[in-house]
Protein backbone atom coordinates (compact mmCIF):
# COMPACT_ATOMS: atom_id res chain seq x y z
CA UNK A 1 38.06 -13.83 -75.38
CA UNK A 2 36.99 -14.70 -71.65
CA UNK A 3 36.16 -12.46 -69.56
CA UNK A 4 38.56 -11.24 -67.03
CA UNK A 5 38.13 -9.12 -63.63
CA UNK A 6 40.40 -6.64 -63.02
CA UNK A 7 40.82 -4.87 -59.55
CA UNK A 8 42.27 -5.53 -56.16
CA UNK A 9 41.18 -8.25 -53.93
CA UNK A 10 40.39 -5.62 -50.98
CA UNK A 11 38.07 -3.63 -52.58
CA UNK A 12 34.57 -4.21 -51.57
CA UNK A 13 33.55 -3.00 -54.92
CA UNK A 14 35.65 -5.80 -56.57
CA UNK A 15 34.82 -8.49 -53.89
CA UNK A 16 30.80 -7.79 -54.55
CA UNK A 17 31.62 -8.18 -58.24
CA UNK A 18 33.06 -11.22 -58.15
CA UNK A 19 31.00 -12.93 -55.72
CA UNK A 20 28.23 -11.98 -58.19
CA UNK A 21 30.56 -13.46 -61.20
CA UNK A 22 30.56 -17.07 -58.87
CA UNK A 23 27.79 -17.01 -57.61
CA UNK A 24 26.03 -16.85 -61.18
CA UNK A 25 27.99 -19.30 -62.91
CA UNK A 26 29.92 -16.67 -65.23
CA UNK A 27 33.51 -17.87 -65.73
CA UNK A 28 35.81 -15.41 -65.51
CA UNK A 29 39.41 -14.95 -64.80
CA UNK A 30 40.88 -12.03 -61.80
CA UNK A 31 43.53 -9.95 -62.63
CA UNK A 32 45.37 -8.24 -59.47
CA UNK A 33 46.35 -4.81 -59.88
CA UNK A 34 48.28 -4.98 -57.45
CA UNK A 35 50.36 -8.00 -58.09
CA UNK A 36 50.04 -8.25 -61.67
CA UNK A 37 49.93 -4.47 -63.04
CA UNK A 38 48.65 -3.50 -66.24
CA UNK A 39 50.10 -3.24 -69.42
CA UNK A 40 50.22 -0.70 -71.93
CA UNK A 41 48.11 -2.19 -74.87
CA UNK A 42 45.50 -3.17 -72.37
CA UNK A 43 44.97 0.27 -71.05
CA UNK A 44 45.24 1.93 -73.99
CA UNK A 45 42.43 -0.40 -75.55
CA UNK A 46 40.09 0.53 -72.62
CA UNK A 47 40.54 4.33 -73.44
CA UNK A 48 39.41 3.55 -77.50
CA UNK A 49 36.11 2.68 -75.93
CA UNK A 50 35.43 4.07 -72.90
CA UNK A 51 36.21 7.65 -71.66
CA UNK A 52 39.00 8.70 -69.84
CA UNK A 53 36.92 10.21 -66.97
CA UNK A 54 35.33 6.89 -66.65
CA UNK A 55 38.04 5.30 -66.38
CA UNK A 56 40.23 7.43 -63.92
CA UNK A 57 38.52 7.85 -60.41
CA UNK A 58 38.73 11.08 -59.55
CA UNK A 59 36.40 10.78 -56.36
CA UNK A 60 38.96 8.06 -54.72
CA UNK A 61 41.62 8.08 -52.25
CA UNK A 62 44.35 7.97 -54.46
CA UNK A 63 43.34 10.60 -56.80
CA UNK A 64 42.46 12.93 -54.04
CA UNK A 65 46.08 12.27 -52.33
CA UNK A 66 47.93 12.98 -56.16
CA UNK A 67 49.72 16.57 -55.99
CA UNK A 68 47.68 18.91 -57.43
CA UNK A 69 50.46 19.77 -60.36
CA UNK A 70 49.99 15.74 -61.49
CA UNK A 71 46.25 15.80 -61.33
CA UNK A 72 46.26 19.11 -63.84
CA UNK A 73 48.39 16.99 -66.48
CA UNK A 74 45.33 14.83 -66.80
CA UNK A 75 43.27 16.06 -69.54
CA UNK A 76 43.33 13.47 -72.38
CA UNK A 77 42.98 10.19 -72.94
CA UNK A 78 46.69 9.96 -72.94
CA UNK A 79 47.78 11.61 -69.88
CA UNK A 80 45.45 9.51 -68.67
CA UNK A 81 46.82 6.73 -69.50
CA UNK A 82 50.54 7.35 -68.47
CA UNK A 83 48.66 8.07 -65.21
CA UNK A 84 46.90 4.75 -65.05
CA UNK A 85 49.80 3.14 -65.93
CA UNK A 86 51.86 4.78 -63.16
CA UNK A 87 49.28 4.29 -60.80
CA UNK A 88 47.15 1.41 -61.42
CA UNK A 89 44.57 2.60 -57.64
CA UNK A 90 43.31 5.54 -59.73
CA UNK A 91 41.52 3.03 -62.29
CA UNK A 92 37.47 2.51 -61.19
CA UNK A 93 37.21 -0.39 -60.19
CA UNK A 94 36.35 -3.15 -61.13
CA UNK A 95 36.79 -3.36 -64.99
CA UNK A 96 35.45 -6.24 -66.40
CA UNK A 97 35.92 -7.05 -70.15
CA UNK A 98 35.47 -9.72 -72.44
CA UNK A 99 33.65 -11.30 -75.06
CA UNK A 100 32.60 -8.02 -76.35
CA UNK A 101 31.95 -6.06 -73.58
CA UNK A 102 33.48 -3.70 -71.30
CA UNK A 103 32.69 -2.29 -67.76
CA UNK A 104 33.71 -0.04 -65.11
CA UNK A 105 32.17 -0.52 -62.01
CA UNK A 106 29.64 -2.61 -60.63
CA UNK A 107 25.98 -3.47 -59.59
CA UNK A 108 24.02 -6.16 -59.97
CA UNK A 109 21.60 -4.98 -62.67
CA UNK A 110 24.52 -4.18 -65.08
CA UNK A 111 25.78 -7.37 -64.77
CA UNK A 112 22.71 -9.12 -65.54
CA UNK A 113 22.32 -7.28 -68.49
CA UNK A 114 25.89 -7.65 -69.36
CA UNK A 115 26.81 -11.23 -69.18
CA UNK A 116 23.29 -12.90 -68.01
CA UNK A 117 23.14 -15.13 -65.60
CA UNK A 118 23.78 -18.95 -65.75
């Protein structure tokens, strides 16, 4: 499997992510949120491995701007992930999975000790 970036292209997050994916040889594909969605099987599969409250950013913009009756019907992994699916801004970005691994957010030191560098 390669590895693939998912995100949007304005997020500074995102941007530092993959300028750290080019700039240390890593091939990788982006996948656009925003453009591109995300599918069912592809969310669900994140929330097998990683938690729910990892996934779902509850200290961002969009979470903070949900109605407070939507944010109460998330409390499992899946109303979670009709939520993410509805709403692809609440996911932490970035997520980047692939060859075995699977990760929500970013810093330099993760990355380095998830995919190496070239």
């Amino acid at each position: 499997m390669n590895k693939t970036l998912y995100g949007i292209p304005n997020c500074d997050t995102v941007k530092k992510a993959r300028t750290w994916l080019l700039d240390n040889g890593v091939d990788f594909s982006f996948h656009d949120f925003k453009k591109q969605g995300l599918d069912r099987a592809t969310a669900a599969r994140w929330l097998e491995t990683l938690d729910w409250e990892t996934l779902v950013n509850r200290k961002g913009t969009t979470w903070r701007n949900l109605p407070i009756d939507r944010k109460a019907l998330v409390v499992d992994k899946a109303s979670a992930l009709e939520l993410m699916l509805e709403n692809t801004s609440v996911i932490k970005r970035p997520v980047l999975e692939g060859d075995g691994l699977l990760s929500v957010g970013f810093s330099p030191d993760a990355y380095t000790r998830l995919v190496g560098a070239a």
